[in-house]
Protein backbone atom coordinates (compact mmCIF):
# COMPACT_ATOMS: atom_id res chain seq x y z
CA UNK A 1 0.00 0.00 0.00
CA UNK A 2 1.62 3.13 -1.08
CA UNK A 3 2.29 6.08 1.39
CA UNK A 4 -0.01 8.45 -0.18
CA UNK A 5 -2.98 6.21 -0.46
CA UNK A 6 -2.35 5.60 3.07
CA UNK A 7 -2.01 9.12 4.18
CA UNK A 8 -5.50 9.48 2.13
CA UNK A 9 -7.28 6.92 3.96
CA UNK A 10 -6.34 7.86 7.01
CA UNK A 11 -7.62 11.66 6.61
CA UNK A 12 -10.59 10.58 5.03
CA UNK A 13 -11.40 7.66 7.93
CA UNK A 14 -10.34 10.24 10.76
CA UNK A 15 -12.67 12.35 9.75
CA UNK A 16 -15.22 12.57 12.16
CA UNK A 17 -18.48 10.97 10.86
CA UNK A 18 -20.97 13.31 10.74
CA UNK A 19 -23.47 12.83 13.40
CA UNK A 20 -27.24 12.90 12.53
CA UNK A 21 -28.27 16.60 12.21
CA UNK A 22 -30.92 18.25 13.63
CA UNK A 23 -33.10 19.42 10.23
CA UNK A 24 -31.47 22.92 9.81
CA UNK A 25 -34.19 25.16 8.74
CA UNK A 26 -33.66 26.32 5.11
CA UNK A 27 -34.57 30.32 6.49
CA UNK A 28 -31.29 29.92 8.74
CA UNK A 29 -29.05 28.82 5.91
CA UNK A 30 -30.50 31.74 3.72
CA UNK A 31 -30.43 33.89 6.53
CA UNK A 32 -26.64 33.60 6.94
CA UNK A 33 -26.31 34.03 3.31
CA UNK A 34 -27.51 37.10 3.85
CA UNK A 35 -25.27 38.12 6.55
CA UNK A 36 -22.47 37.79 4.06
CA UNK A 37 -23.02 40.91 2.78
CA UNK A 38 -23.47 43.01 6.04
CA UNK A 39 -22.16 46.07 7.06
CA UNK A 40 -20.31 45.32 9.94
CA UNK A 41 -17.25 43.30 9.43
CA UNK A 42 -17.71 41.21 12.55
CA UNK A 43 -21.18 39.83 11.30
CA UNK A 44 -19.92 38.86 7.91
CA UNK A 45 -17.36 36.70 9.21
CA UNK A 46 -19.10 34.89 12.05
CA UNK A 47 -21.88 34.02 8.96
CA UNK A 48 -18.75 32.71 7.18
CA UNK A 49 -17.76 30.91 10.12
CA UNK A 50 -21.14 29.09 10.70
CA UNK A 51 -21.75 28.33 7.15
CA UNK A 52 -18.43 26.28 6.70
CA UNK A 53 -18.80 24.95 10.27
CA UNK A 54 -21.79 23.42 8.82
CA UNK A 55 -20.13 21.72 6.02
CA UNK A 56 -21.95 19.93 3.58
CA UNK A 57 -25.11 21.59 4.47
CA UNK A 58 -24.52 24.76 3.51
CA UNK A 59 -23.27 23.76 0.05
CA UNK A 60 -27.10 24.30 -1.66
CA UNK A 61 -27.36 27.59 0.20
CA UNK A 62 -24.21 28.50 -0.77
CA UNK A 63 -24.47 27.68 -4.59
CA UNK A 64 -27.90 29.60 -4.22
CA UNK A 65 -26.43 32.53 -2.96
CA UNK A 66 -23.80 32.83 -5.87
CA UNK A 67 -26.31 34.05 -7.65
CA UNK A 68 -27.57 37.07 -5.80
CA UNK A 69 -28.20 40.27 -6.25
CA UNK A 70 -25.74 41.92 -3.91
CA UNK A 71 -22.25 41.53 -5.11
CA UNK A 72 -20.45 41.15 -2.09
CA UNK A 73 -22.66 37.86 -1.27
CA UNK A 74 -22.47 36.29 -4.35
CA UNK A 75 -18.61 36.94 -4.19
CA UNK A 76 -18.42 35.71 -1.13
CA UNK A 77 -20.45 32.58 -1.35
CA UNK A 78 -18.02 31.68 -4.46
CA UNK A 79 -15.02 32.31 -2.19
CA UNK A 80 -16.68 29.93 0.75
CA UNK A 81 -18.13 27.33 -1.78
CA UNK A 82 -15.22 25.12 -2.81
CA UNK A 83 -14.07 24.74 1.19
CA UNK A 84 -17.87 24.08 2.16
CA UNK A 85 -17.94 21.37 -1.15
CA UNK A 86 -14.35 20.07 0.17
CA UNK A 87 -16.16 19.34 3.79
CA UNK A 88 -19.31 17.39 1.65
CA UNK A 89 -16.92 15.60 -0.34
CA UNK A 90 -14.45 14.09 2.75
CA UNK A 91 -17.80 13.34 4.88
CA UNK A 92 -19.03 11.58 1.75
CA UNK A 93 -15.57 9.51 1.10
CA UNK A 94 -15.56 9.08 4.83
CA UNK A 95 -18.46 6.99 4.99
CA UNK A 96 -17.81 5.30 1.92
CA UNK A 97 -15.06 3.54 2.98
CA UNK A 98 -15.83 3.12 6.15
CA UNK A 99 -18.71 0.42 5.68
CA UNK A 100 -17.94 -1.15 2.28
CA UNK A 101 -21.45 -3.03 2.72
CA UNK A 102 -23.10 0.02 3.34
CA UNK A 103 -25.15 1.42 0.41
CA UNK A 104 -22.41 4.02 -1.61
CA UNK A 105 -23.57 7.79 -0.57
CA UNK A 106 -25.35 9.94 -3.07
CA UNK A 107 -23.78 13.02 -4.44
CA UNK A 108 -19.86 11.98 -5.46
CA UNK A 109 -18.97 12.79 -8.43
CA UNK A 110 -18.61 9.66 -11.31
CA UNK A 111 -19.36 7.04 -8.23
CA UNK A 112 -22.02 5.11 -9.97
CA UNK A 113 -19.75 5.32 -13.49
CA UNK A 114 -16.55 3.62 -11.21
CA UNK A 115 -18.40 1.36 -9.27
CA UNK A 116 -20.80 -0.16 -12.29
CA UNK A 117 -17.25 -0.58 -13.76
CA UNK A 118 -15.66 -2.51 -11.12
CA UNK A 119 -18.05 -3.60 -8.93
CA UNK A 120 -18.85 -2.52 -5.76
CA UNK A 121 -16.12 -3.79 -2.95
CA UNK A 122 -13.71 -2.71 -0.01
CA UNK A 123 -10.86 -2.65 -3.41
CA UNK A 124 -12.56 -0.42 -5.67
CA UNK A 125 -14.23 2.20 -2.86
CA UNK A 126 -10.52 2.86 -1.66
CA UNK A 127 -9.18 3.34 -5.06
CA UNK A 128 -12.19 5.57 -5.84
CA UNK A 129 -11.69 7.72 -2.65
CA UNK A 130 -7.53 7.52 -3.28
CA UNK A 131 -8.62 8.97 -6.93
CA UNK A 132 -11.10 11.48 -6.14
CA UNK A 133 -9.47 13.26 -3.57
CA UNK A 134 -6.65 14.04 -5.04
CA UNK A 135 -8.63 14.47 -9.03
CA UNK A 136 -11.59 15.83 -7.80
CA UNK A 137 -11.80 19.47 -10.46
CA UNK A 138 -11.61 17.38 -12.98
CA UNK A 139 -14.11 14.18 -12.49
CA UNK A 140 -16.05 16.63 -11.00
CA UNK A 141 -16.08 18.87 -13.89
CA UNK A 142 -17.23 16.16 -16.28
CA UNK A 143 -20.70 16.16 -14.78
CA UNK A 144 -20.91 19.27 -15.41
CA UNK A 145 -18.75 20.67 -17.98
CA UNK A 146 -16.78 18.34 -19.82
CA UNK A 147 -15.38 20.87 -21.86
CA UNK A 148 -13.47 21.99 -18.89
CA UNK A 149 -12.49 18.73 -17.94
CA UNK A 150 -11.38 17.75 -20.74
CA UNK A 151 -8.47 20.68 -20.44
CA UNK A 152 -7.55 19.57 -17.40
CA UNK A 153 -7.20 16.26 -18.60
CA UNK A 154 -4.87 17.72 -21.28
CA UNK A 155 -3.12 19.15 -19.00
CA UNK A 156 -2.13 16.26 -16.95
CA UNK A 157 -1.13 14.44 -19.93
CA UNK A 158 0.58 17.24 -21.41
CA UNK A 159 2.45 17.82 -17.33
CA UNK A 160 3.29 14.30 -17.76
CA UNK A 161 4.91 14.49 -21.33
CA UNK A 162 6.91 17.44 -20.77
CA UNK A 163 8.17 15.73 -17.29
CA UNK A 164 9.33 12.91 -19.30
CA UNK A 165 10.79 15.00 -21.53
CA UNK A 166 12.93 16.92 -18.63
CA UNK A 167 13.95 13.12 -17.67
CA UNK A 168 15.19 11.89 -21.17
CA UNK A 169 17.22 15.68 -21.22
CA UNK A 170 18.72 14.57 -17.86
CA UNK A 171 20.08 11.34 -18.72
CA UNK A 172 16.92 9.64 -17.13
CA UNK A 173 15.58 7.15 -19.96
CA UNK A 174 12.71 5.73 -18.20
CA UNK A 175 8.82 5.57 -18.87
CA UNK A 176 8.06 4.50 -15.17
CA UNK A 177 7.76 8.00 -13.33
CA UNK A 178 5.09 8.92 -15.46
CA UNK A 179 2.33 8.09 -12.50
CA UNK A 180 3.02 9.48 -8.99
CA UNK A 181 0.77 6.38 -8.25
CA UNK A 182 -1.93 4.10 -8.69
CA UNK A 183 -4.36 7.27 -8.39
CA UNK A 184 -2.88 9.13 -11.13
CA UNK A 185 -2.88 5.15 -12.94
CA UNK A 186 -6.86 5.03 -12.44
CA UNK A 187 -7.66 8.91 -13.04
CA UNK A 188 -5.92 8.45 -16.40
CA UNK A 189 -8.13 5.29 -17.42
CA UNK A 190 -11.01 6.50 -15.81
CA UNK A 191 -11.15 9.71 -17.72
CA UNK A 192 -9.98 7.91 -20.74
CA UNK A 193 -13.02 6.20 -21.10
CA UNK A 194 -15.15 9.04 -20.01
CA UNK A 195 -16.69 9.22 -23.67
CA UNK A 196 -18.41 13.18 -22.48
CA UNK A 197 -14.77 14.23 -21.98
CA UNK A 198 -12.93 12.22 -25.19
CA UNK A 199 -15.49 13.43 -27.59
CA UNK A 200 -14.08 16.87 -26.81
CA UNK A 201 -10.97 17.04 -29.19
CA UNK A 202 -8.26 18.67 -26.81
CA UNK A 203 -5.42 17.27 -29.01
CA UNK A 204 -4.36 14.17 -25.91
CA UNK A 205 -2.23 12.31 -28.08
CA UNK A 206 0.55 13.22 -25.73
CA UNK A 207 -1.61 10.47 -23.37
CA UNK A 208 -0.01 7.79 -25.13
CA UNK A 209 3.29 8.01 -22.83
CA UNK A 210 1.58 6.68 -20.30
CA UNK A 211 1.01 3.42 -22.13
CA UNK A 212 4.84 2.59 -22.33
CA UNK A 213 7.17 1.31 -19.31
CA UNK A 214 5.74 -1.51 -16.89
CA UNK A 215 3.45 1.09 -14.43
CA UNK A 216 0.03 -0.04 -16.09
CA UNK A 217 1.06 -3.56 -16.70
CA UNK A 218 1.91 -3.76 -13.31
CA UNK A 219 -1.01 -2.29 -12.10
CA UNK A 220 -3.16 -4.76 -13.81
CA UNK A 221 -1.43 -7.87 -12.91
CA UNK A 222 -1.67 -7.98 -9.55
CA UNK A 223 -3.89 -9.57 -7.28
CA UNK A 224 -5.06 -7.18 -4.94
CA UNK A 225 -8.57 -6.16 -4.62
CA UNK A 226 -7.64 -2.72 -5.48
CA UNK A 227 -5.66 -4.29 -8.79
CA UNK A 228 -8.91 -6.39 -9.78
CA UNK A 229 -10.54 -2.88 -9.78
CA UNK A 230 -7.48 -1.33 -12.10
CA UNK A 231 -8.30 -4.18 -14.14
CA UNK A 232 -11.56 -3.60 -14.98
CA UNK A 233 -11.16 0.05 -15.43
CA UNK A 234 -8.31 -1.09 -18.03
CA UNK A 235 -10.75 -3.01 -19.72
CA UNK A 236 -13.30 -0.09 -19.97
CA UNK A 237 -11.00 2.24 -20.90
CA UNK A 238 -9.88 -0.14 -24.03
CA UNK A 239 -13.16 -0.81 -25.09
CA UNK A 240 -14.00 2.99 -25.11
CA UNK A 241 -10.81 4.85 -26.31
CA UNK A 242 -11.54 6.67 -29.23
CA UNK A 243 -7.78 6.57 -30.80
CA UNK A 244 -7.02 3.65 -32.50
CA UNK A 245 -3.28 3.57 -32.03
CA UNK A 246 -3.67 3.93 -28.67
CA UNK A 247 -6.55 1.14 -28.23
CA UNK A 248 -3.96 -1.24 -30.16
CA UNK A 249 -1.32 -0.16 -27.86
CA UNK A 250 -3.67 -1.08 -24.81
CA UNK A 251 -4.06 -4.47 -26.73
CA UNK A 252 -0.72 -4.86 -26.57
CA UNK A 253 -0.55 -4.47 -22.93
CA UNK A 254 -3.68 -7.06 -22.62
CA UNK A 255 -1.87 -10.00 -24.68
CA UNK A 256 1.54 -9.09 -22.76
CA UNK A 257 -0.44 -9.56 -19.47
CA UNK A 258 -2.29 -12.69 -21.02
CA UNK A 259 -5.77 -10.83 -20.21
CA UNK A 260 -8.32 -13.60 -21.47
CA UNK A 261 -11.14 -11.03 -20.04
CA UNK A 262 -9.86 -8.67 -23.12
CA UNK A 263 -10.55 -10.83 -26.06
CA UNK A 264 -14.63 -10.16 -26.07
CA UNK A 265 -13.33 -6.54 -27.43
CA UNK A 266 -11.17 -7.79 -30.06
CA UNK A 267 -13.79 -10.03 -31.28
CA UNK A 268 -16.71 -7.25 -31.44
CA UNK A 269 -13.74 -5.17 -33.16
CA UNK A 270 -13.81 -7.94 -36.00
CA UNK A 271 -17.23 -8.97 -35.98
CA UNK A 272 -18.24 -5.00 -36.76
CA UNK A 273 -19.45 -4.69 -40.48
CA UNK A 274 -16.94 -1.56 -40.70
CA UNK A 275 -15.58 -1.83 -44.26
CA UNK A 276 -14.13 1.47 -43.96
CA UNK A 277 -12.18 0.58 -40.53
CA UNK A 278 -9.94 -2.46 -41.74
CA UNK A 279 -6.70 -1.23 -40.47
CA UNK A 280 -7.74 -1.26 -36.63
CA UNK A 281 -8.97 -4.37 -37.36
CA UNK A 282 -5.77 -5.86 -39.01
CA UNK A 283 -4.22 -4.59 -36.21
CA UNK A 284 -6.42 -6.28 -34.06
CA UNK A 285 -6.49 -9.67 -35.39
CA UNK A 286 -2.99 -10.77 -34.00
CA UNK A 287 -3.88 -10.44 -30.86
CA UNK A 288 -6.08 -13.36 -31.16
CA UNK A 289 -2.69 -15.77 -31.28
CA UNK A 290 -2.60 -14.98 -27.91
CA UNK A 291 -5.64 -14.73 -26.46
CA UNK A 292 -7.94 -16.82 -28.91
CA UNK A 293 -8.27 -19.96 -29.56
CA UNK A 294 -8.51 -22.09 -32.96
CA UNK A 295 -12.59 -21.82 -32.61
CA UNK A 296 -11.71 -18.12 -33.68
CA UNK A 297 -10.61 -19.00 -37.24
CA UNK A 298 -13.98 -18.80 -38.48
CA UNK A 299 -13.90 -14.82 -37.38
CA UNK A 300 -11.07 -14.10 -39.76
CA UNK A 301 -12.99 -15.82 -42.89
CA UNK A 302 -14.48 -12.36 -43.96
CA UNK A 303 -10.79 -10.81 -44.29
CA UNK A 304 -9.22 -13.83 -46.37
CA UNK A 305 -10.37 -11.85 -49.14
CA UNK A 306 -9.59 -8.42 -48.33
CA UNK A 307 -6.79 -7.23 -50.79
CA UNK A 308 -6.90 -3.96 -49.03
CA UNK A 309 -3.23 -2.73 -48.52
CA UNK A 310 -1.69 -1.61 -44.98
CA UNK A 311 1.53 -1.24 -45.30
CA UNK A 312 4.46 -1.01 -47.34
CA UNK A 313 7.90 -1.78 -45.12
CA UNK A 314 11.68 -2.20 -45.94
CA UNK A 315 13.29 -4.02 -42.70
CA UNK A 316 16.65 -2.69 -43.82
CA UNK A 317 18.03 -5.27 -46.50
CA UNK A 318 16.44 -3.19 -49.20
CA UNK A 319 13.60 -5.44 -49.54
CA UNK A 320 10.03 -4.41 -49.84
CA UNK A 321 7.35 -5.94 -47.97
CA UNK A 322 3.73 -5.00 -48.69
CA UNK A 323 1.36 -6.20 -46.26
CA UNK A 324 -2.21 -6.39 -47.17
CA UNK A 325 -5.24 -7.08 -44.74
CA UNK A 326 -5.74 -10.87 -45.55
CA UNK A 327 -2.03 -11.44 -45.01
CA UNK A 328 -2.74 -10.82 -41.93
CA UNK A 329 -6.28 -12.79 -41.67
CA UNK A 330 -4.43 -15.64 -43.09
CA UNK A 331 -1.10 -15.45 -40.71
CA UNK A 332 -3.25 -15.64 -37.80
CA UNK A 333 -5.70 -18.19 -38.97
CA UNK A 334 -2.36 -20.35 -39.23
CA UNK A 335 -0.92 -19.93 -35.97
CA UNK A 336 -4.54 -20.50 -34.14
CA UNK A 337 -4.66 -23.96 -36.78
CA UNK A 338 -1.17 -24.77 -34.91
CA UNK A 339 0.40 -24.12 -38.34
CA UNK A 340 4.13 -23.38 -39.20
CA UNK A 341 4.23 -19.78 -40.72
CA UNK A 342 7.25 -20.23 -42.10
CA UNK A 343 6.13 -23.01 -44.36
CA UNK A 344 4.17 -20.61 -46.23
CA UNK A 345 6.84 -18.44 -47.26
CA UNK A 346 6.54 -15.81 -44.32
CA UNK A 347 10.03 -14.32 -42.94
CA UNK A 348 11.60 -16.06 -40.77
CA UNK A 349 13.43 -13.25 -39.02
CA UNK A 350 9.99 -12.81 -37.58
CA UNK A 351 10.05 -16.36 -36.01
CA UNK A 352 8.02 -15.73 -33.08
CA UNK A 353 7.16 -12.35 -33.22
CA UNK A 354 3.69 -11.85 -34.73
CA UNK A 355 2.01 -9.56 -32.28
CA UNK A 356 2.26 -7.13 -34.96
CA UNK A 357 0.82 -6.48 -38.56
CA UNK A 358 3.90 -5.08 -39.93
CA UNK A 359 5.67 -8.99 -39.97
CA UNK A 360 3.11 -10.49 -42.09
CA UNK A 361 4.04 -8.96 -45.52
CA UNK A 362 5.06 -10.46 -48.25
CA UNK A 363 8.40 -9.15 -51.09
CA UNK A 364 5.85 -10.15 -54.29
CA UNK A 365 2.32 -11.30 -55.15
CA UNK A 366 3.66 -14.66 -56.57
CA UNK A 367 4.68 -15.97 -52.87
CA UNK A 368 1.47 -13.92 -51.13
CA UNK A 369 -0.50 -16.15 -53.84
CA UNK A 370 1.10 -18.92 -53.18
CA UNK A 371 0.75 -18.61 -49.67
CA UNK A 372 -3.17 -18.06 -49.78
CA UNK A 373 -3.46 -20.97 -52.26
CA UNK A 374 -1.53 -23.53 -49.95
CA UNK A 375 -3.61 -22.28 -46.51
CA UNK A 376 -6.88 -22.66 -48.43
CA UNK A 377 -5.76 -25.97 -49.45
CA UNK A 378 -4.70 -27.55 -45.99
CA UNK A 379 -8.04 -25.35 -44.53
CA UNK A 380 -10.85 -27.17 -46.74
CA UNK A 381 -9.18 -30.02 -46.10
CA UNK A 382 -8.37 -30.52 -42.53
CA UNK A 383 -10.84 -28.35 -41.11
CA UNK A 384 -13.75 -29.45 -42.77
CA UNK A 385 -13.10 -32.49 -41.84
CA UNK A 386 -12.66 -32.04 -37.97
CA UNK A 387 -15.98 -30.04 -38.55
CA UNK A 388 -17.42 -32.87 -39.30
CA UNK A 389 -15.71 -35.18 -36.59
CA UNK A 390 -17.00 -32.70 -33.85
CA UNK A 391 -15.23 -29.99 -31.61
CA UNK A 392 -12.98 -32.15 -30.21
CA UNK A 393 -11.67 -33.45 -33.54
CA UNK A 394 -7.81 -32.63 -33.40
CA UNK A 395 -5.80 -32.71 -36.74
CA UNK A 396 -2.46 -34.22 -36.80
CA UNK A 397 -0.44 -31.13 -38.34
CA UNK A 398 -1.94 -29.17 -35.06
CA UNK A 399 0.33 -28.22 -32.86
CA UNK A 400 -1.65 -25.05 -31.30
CA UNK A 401 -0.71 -21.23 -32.00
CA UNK A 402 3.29 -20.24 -32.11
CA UNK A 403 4.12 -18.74 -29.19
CA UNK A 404 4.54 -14.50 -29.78
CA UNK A 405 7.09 -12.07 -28.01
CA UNK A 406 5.96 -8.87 -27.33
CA UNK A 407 8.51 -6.67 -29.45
CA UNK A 408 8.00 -3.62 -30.97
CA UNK A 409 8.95 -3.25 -34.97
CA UNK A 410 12.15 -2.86 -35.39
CA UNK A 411 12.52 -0.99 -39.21
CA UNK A 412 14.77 0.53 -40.22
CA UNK A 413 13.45 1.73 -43.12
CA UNK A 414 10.57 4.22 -44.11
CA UNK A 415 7.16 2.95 -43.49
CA UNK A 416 4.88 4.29 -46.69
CA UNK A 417 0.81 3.96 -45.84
């Protein structure tokens, strides 16, 4: 348990719990509104006094009274607002994590949006509170104005970029100080997938430093309550993000971590009838070598076909590998049939490294033809016929998927789209 989400618990459970109060009449609160704007000094601060000492109660009077007449109160009220709001919110948090069988209080912001995510336990309440008290302007500011959150959210990934940036200056060639914590890990995922904030184009693709170094993946690979709850808010995030490259990168992270739970979003990816979107989808399809199974051939049989091209890629020995989108359908159907790709003419400097698109190319249409023609051979051959035998029909040539290292490309050579 890091220090700061144990400094944050503690506050929040120290806080006293706020006893049952005696209704306070509505003319009172307005009342000392009212006050604010007195003429005597002395009055206008004891009103102050009483309204914060009140906490959470005052907070509708207060919002009210931003809006009155009399300058000095409605300048006031704004100054006393936030602190009174600050009181509501750490009574709220309070009891939240108190009881974690006790219904969730009413009245925090994005609460019902976290815990429908993660489910509602002991885990996921503390890494809510952790989150919110430190990120509270800008959850709270996507209930309300998501253009204005979704600055602040720029911000932080922009804060984060340019603090990386100091670091690589420095000598300091590491992506794992980008998160202070596991706060700032489930702020950044929860926000991610807030699609009110991400529909606002704030030009985030500086966010996508967070997805390198080992901070997420180890965040989602432990077995902590509070990491089940990271896990799950990965999982939303990657089936909401808008940006493609950066919902490929999360796959990336998924197959590395061996996240079973994450192949239902690849396969809605591919089962979409997107014709327009089939380069996230080829770059989705390898991740089904490790997280799908040789049931999932049958997916791919709509791309066999597709002659749509990707890429083209030298690897730095001058030749030219175009890569087309049933390359790729038909690379991963072999490796889920327990096939050999290098029996059907793909490069074997790419032995067991097909977690990405750019390795199943080909140098010429005579070997990509070739290729195709064999597959579809051995295919209508050996798995109509376990088809027929039953599910549990196993062919003798399969030997299960190759297994794939998670390695970035490494070419040196331009890469022409």
């Amino acid at each position: 348990m890091g220090v700061l989400f144990t400094f944050c618990i503690a506050a929040l459970v120290s806080l006293p719990t706020p006893p049952v109060p005696v209704p306070a009449s509505n003319a009172r609160l307005a009342e000392l509104v009212r006050k604010l704007g007195d003429k005597s000094y002395r009055n206008r601060e004891s009103a102050a006094r009483e309204l914060l000492r009140r906490g959470s109660a005052s907070v509708a009077a207060l919002t009210e009274g931003t809006k009155d007449a009399d300058p000095e109160v409605s300048e006031r009220c704004r100054q006393l607002l936030p602190q009174a709001a600050a009181l509501e919110r750490n009574e709220k948090l309070a009891l939240l994590i108190k009881d974690p069988s006790a219904p969730p209080p009413k009245g925090l912001a994005g609460l019902e949006r976290f815990l429908k995510v993660t489910g509602d336990d002991k885990g996921a309440r503390e890494l809510y509170a952790e989150m919110l008290s430190i990120h509270y302007r800008t959850i709270e500011a996507a209930e309300t104005n998501p253009r204005e959150a979704a600055e602040q959210y720029r911000l932080f990934c922009d804060d984060a970029y340019n603090r990386w940036q100091i670091n690589m200056r420095n000598g300091k060639y590491s992506y794992d100080n980008m998160f202070s914590g596991r706060a700032e890990i489930a702020f950044f995922l929860f926000v991610s997938a807030d699609t009110r904030v991400r529909k606002i184009d704030m030009e985030v693709s500086r966010s996508s430093i967070f997805l390198n170094g080992n901070q997420i993946n180890t965040a989602i690979n432990g077995k902590e309550a509070v990491n089940a709850a990271m896990r799950k808010l990965f999982l939303d995030w990657l089936e909401h993000e808008p940006q493609t490259y950066l919902q490929q990168r999360g796959l990336q992270l998924a197959a590395q971590a061996n996240m079973k739970e994450a192949l239902p979003i690849v396969v809605r990816m591919l089962e979409k009838p997107d014709k327009n979107n089939s380069y996230a989808k080829a770059q989705a399809m390898p991740f089904l070598v490790k997280l799908g199974s040789k049931e999932h051939i049958k997916l791919l049989e709509p791309y066999v076909s597709d002659t749509s091209q990707l890429t083209t890629i030298n690897f730095g020995d001058g030749r030219m590998f175009t890569v087309q989108v049933r390359d790729v359908a038909m690379g991963v159907q072999l490796q889920l049939a327990g096939q050999n790709m290098l029996d059907y003419g793909f490069d074997n400097r790419f032995k067991n490294n097909w977690l990405y698109y750019h390795y199943y190319g080909f140098p010429d249409d005579k070997s990509r033809d070739d290729a195709h023609a064999k597959w579809k051979e051995w295919a209508k051959k050996n798995l109509a016929t376990e088809e027929k035998k039953g599910p549990e029909a196993k062919t003798p040539d399969a030997k299960g998927p190759e297994k794939s290292e998670s390695k970035p490309p490494e070419a040196k050579g331009p890469e022409k789209k």
